[in-house]
Protein backbone atom coordinates (compact mmCIF):
# COMPACT_ATOMS: atom_id res chain seq x y z
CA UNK A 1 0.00 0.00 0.00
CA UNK A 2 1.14 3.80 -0.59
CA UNK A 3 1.89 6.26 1.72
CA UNK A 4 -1.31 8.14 0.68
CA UNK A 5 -3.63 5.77 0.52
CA UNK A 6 -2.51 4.67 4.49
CA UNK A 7 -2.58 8.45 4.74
CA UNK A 8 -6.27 8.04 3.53
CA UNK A 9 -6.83 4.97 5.55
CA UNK A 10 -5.87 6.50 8.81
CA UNK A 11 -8.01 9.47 8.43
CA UNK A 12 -11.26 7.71 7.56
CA UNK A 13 -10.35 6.12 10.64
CA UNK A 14 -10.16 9.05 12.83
CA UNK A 15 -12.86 11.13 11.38
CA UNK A 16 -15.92 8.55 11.53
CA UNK A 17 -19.39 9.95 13.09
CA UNK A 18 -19.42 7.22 15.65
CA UNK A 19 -18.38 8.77 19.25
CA UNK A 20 -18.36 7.94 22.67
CA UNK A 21 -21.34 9.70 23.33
CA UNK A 22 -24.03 8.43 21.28
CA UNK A 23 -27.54 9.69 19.58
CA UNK A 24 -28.77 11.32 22.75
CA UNK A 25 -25.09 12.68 23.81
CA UNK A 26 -25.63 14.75 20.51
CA UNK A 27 -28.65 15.85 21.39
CA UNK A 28 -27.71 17.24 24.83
CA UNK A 29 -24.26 18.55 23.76
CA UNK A 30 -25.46 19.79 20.43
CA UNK A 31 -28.15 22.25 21.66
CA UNK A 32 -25.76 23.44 24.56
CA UNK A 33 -23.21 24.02 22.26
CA UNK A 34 -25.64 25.79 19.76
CA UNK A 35 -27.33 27.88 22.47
CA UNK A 36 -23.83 29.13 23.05
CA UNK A 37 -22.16 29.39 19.77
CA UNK A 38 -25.91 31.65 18.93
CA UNK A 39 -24.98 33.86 22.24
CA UNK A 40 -21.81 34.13 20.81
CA UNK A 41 -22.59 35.10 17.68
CA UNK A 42 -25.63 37.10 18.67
CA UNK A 43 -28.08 35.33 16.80
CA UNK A 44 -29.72 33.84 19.78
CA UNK A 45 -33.14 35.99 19.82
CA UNK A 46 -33.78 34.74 16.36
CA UNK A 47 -33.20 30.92 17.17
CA UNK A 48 -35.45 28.84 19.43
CA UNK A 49 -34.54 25.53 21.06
CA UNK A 50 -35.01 23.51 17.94
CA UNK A 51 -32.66 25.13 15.96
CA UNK A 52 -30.40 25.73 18.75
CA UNK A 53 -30.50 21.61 18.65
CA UNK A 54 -29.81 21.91 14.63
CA UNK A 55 -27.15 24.03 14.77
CA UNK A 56 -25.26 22.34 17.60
CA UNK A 57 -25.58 18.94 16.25
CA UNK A 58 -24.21 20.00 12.09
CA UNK A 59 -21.49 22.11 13.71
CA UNK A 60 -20.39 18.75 15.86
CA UNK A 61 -20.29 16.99 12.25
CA UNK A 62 -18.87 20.25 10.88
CA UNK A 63 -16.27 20.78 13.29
CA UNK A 64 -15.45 17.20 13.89
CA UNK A 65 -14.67 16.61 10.10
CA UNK A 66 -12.38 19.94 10.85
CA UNK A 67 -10.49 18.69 13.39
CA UNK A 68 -10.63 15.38 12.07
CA UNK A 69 -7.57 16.21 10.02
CA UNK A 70 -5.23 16.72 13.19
CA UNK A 71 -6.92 14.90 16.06
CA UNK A 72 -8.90 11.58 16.75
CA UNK A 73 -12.26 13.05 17.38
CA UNK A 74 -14.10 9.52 17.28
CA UNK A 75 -12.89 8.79 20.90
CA UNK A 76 -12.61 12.41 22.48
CA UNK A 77 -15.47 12.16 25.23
CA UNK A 78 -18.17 14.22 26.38
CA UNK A 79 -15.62 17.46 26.68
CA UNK A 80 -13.90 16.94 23.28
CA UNK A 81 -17.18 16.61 21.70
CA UNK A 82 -18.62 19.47 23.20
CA UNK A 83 -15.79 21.61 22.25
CA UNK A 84 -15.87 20.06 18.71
CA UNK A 85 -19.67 20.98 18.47
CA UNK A 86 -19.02 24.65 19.87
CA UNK A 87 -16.39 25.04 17.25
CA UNK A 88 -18.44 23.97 14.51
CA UNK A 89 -21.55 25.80 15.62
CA UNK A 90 -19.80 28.67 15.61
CA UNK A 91 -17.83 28.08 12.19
CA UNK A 92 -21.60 27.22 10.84
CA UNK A 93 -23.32 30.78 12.19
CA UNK A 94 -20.59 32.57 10.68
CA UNK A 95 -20.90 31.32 7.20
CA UNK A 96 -24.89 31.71 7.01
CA UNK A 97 -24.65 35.11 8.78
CA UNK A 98 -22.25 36.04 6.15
CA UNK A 99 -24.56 34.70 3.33
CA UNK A 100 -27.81 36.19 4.39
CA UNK A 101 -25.55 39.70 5.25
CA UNK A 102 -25.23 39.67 1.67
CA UNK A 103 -29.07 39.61 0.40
């Protein structure tokens, strides 16, 4: 095998959707993390819960494909995920702020 298709190998490995923390760990983490990232970002009074959920849950996808690149975020816990989701909520409110800024 090549070095860059075990280059390839290893980071399908690390950057699978399957973490520690399962369907409901998502969930949880992912509409802390959005509730956050839309404080942050101060879109919160236009969000509700739901899409608090939404956002935190695509920016733990977003961000862990991300980070996927330097770190193992498949086995990074309930802290590392949260992190991970905060990251990529944030990442994700900042791209469709700057999209809808534009209209």
């Amino acid at each position: 095998m090549s070095t860059t298709a075990e280059a390839v190998e290893i980071l399908a490995e690390r950057s699978t959707t399957t973490t520690s923390v399962g369907v409901i760990g998502y969930i949880i983490i992912g509409g802390i993390a959005g509730w956050i990232a839309s404080k942050f970002m101060g879109t919160d009074k236009q969000m509700g819960i739901l899409l608090n959920i939404v956002v935190g849950v695509l920016g733990a996808f977003l961000g862990g494909f991300l980070l996927s690149f330097a770190f193992d975020t498949a086995s990074g816990g309930w802290f590392f995920t949260f992190l991970t989701a905060l990251l990529g909520a944030v990442i994700l409110l900042a791209i469709v702020k700057a999209v809808t800024k534009r209209r």
